[in-house]
PDB file of N, CA and C in Angstrom:
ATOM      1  N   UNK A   1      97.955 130.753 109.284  1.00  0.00           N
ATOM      2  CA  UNK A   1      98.019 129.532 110.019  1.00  0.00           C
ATOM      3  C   UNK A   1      96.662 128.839 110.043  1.00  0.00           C
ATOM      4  N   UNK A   2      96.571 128.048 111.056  1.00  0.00           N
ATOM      5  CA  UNK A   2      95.111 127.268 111.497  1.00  0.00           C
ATOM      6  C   UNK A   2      94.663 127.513 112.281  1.00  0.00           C
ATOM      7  N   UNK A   3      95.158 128.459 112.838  1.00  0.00           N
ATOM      8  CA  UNK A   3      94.001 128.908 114.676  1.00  0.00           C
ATOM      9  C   UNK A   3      92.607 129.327 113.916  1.00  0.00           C
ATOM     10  N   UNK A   4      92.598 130.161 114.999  1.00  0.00           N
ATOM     11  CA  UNK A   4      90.565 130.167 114.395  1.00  0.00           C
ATOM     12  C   UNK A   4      89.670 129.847 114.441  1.00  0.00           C
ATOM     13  N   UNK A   5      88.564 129.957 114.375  1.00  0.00           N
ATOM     14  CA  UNK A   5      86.968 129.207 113.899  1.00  0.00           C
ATOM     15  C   UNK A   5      87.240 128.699 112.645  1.00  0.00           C
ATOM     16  N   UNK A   6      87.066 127.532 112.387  1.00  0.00           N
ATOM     17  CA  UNK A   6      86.872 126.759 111.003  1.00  0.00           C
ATOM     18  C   UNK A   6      85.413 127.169 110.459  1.00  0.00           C
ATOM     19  N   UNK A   7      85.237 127.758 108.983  1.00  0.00           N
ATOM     20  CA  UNK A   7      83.891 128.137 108.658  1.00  0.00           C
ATOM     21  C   UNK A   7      82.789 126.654 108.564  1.00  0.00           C
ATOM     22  N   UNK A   8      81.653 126.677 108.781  1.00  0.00           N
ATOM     23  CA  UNK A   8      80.958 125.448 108.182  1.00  0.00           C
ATOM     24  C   UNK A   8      81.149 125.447 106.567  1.00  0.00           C
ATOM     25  N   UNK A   9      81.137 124.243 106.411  1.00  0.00           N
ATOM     26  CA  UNK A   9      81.002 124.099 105.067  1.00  0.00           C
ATOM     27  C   UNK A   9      80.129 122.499 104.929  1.00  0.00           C
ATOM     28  N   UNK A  10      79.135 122.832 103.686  1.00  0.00           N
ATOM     29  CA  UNK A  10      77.883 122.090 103.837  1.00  0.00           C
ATOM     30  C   UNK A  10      78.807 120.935 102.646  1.00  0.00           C
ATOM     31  N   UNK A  11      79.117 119.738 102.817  1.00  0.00           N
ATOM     32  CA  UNK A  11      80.177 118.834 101.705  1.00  0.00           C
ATOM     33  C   UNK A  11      79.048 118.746 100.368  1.00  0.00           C
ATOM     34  N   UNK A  12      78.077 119.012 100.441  1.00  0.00           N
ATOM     35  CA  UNK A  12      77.459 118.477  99.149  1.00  0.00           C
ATOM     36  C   UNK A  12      77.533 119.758  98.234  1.00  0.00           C
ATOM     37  N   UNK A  13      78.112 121.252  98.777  1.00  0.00           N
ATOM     38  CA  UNK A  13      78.033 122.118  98.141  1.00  0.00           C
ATOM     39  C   UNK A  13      79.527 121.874  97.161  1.00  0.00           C
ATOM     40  N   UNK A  14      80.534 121.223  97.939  1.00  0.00           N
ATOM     41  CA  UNK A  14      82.192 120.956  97.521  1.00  0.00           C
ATOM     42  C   UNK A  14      81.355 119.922  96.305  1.00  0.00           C
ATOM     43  N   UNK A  15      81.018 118.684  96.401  1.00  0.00           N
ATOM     44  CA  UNK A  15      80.453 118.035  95.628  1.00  0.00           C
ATOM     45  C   UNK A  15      79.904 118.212  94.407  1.00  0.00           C
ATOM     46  N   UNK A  16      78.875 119.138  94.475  1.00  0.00           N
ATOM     47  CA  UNK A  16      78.190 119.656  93.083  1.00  0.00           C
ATOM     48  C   UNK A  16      79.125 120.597  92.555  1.00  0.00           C
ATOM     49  N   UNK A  17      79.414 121.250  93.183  1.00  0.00           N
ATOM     50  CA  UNK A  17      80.749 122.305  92.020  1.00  0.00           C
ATOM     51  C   UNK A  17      82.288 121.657  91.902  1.00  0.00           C
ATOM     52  N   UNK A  18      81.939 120.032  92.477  1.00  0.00           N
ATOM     53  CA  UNK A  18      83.430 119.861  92.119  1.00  0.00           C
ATOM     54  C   UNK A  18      84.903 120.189  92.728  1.00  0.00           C
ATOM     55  N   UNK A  19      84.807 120.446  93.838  1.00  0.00           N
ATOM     56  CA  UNK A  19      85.836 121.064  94.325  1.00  0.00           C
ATOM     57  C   UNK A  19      86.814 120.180  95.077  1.00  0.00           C
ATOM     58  N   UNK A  20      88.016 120.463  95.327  1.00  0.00           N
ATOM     59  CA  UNK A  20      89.052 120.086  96.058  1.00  0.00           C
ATOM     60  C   UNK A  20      89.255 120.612  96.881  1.00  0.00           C
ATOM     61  N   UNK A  21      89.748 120.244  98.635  1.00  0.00           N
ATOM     62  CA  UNK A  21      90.265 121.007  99.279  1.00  0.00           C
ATOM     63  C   UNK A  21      91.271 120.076  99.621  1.00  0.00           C
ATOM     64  N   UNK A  22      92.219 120.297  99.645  1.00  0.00           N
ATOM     65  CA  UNK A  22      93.748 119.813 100.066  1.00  0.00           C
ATOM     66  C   UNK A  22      94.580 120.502 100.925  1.00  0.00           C
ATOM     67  N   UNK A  23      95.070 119.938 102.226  1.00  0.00           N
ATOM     68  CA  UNK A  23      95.665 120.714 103.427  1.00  0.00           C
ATOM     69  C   UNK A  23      96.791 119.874 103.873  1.00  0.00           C
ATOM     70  N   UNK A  24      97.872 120.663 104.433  1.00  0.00           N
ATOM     71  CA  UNK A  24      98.775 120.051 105.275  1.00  0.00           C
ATOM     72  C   UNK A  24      98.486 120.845 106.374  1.00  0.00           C
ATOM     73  N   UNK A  25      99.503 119.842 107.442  1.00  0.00           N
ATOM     74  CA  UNK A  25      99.733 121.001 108.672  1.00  0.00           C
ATOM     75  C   UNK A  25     101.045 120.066 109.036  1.00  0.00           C
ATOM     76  N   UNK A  26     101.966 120.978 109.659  1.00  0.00           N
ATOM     77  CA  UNK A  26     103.055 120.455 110.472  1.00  0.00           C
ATOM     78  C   UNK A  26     103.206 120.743 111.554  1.00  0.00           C
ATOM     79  N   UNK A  27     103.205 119.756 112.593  1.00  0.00           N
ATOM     80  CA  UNK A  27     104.003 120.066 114.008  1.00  0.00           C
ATOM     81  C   UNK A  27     101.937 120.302 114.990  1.00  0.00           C
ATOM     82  N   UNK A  28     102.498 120.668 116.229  1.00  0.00           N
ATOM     83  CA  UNK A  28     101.391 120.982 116.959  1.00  0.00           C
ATOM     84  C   UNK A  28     100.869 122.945 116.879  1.00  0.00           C
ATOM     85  N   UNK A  29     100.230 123.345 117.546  1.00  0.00           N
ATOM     86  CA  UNK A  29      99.616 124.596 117.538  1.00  0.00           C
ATOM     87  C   UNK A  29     100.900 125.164 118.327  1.00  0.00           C
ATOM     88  N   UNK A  30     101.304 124.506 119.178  1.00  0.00           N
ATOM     89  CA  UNK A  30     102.424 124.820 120.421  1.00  0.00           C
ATOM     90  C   UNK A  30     103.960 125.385 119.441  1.00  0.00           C
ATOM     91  N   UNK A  31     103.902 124.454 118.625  1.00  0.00           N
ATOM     92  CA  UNK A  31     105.523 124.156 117.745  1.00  0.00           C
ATOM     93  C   UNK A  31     104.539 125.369 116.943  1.00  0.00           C
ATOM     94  N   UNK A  32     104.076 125.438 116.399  1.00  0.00           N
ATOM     95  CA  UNK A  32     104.103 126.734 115.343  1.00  0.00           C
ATOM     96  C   UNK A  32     104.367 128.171 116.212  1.00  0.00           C
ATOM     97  N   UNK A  33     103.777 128.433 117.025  1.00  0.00           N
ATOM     98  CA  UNK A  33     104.342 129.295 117.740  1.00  0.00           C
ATOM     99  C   UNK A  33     105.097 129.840 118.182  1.00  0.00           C
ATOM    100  N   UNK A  34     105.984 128.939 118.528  1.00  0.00           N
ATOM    101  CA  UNK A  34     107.518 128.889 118.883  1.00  0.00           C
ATOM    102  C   UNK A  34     107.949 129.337 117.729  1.00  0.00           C
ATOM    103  N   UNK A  35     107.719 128.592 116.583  1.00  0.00           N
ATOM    104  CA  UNK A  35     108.110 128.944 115.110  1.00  0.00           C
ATOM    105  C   UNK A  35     108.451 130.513 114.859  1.00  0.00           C
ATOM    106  N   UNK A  36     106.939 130.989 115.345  1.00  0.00           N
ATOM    107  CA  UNK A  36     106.825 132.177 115.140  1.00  0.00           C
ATOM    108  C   UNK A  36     107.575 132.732 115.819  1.00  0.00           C
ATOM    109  N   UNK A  37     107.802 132.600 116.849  1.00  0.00           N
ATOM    110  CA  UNK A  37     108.423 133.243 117.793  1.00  0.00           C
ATOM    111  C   UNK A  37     109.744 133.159 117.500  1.00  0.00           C
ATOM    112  N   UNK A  38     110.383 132.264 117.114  1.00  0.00           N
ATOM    113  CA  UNK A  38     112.041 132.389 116.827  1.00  0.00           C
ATOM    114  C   UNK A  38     112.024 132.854 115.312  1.00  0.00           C
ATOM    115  N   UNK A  39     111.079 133.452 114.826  1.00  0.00           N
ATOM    116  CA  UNK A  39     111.321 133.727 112.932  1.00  0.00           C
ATOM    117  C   UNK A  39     111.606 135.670 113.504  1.00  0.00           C
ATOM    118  N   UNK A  40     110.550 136.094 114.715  1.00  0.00           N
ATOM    119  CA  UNK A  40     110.810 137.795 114.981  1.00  0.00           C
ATOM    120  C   UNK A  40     111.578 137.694 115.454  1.00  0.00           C
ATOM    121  N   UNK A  41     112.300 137.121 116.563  1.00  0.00           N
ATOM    122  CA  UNK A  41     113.530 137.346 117.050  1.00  0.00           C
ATOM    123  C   UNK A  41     114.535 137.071 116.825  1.00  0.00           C
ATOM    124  N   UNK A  42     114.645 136.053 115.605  1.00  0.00           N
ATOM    125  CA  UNK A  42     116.112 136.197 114.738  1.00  0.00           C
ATOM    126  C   UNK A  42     115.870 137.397 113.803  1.00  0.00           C
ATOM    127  N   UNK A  43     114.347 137.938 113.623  1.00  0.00           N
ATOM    128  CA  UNK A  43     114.811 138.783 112.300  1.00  0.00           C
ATOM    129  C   UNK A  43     114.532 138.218 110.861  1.00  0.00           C
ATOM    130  N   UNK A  44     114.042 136.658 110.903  1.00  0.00           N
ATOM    131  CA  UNK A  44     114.362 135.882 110.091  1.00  0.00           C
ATOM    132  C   UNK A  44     113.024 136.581 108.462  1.00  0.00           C
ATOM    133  N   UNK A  45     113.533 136.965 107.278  1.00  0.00           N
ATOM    134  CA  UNK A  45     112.894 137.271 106.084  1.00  0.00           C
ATOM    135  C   UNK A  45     112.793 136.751 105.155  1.00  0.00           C
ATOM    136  N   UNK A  46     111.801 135.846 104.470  1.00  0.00           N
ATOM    137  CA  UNK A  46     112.402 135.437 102.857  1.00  0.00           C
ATOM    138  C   UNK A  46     112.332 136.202 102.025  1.00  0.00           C
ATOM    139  N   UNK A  47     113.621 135.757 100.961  1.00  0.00           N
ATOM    140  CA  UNK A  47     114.059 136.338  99.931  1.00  0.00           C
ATOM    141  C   UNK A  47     112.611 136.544  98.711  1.00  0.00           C
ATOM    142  N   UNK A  48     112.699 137.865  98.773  1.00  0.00           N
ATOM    143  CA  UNK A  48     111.746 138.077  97.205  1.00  0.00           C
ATOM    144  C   UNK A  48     111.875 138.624  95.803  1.00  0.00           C
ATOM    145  N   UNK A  49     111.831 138.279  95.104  1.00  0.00           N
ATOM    146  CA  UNK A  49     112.478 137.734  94.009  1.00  0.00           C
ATOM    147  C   UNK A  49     111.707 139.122  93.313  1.00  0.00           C
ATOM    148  N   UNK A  50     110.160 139.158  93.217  1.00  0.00           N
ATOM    149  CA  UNK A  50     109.285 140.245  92.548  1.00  0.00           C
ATOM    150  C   UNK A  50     108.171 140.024  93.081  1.00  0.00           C
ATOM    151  N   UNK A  51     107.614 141.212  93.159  1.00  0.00           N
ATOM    152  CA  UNK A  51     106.057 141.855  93.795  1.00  0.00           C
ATOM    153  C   UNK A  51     105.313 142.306  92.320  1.00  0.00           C
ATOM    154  N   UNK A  52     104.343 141.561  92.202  1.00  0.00           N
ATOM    155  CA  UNK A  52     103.244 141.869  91.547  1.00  0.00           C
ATOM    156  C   UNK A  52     102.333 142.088  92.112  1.00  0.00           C
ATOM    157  N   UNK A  53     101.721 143.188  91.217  1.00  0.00           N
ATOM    158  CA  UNK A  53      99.960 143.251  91.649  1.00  0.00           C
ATOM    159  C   UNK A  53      99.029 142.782  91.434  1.00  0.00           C
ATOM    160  N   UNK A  54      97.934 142.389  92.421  1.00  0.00           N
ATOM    161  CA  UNK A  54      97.049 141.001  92.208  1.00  0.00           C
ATOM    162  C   UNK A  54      96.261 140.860  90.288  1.00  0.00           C
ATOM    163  N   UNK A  55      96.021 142.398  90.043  1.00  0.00           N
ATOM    164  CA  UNK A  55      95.610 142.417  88.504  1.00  0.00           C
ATOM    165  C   UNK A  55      97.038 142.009  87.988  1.00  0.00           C
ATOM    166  N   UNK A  56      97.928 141.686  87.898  1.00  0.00           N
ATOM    167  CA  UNK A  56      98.962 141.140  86.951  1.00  0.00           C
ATOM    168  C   UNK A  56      99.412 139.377  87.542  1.00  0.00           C
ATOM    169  N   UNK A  57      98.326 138.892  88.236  1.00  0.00           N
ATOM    170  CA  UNK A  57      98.529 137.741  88.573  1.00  0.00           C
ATOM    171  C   UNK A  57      99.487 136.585  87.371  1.00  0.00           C
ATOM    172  N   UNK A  58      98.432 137.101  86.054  1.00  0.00           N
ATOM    173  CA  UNK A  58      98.661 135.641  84.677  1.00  0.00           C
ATOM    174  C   UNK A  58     100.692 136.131  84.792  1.00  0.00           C
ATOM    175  N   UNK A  59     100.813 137.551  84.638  1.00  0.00           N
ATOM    176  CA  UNK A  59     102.530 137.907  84.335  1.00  0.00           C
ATOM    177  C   UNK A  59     103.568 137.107  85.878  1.00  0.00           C
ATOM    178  N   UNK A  60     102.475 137.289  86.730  1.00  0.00           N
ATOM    179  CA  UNK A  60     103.559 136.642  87.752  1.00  0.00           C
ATOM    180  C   UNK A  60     104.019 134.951  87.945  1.00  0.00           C
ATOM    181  N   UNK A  61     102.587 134.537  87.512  1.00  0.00           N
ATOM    182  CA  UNK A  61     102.603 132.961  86.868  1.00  0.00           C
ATOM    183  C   UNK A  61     103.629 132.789  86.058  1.00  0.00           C
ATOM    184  N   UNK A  62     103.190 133.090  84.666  1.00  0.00           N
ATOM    185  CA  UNK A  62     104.398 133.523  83.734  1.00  0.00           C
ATOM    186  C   UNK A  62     106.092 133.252  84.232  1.00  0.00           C
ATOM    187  N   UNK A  63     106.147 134.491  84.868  1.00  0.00           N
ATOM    188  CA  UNK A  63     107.266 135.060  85.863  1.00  0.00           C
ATOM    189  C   UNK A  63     107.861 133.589  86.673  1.00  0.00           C
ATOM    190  N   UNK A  64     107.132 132.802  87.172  1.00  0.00           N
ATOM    191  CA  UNK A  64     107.164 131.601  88.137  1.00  0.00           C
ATOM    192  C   UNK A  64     107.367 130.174  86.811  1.00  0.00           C
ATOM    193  N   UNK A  65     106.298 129.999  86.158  1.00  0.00           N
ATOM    194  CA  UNK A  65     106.849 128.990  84.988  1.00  0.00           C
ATOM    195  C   UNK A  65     108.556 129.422  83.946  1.00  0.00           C
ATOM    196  N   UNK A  66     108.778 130.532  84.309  1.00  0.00           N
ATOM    197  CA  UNK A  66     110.260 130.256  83.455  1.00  0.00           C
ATOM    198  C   UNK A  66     111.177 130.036  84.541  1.00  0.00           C
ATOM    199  N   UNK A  67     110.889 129.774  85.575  1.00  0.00           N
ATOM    200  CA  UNK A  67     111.592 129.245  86.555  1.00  0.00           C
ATOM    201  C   UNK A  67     113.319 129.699  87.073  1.00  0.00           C
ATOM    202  N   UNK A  68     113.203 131.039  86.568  1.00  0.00           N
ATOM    203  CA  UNK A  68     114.304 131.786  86.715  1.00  0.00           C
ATOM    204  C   UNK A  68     114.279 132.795  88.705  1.00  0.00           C
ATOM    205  N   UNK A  69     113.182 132.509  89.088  1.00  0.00           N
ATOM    206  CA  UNK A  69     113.470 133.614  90.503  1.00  0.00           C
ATOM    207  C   UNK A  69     113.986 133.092  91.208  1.00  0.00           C
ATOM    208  N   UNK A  70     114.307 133.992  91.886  1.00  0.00           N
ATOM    209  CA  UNK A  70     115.276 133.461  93.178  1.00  0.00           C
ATOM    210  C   UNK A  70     114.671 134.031  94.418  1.00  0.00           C
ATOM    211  N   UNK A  71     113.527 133.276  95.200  1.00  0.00           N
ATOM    212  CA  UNK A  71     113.323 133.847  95.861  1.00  0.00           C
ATOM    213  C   UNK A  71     111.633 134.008  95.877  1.00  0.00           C
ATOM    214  N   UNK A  72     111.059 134.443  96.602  1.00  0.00           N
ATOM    215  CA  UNK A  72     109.636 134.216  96.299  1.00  0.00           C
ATOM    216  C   UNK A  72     108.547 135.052  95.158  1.00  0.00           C
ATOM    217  N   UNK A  73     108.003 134.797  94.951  1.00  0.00           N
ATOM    218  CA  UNK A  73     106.825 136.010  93.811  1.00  0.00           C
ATOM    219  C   UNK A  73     105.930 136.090  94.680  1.00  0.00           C
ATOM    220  N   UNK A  74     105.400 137.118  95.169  1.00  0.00           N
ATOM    221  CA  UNK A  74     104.831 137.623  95.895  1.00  0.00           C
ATOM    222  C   UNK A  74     103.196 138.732  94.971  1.00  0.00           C
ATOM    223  N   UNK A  75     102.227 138.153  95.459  1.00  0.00           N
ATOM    224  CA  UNK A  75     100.777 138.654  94.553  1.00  0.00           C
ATOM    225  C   UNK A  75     100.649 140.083  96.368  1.00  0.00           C
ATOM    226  N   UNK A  76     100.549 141.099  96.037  1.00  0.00           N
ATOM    227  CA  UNK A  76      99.848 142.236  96.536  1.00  0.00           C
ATOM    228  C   UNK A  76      98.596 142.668  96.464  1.00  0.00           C
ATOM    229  N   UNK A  77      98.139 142.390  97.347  1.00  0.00           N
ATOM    230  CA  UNK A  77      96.826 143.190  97.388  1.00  0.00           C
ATOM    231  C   UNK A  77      96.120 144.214  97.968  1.00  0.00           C
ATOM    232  N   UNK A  78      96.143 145.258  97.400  1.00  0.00           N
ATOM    233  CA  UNK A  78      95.342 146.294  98.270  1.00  0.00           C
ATOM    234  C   UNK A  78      94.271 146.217  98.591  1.00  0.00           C
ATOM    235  N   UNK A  79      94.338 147.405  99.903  1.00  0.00           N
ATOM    236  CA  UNK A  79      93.051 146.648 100.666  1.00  0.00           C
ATOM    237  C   UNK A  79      92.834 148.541 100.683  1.00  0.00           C
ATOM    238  N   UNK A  80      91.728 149.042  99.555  1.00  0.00           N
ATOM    239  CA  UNK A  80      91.549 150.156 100.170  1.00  0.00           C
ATOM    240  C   UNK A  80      91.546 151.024  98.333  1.00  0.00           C
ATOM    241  N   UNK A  81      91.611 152.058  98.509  1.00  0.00           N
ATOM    242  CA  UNK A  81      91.829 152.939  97.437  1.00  0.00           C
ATOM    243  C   UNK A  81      92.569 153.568  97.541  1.00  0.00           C
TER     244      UNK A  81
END
C-alpha cells in the first residue's frame, strides 16, 4: 500500500539517470482498509496461474507475453537461504 514514511528522494538524482516514477492510488487511506478488511473476512484469493522464481523472471515474462494465464504470475522471492 501507501502508509508509511515516504523515503526522500533528491529529483535531480531521478533527472540525471533518467527515471520515471508513475503512481496511482484509489479511494482514501480509510477505504483501503476496509478493503482490507472485507478481502480476510470473505476469504477473498486471487487466482494464480504460475509461481516463478525471481532468477526465472525473463521465463515468467515470456509466460505473461503469450498471453495464455489465467490468473496471476506471481515472481517469489526468498528471503533467506
Amino acid at each position: 500500500g501507501t502508509r508509511g514514511k515516504w523515503p526522500a528522494i533528491l529529483p535531480q538524482h531521478l533527472f540525471y539517470k533518467q527515471v520515471s516514477i508513475v503512481a496511482s492510488t484509489m479511494g482514501s487511506p480509510r477505504e483501503f482498509s476496509k478493503l482490507l478488511e472485507f478481502v480476510a473476512e470473505k476469504g477473498l484469493v486471487p487466482p494464480v496461474d504460475r509461481v516463478f522464481p525471481l532468477a526465472e523472471g525473463a521465463a515468467a515474462f515470456a509466460h505473461l507475453a503469450q498471453g495464455a494465464q489465467l490468473g496471476k504470475v506471481v515472481l517469489q522471492v526468498s528471503l533467506g537461504g
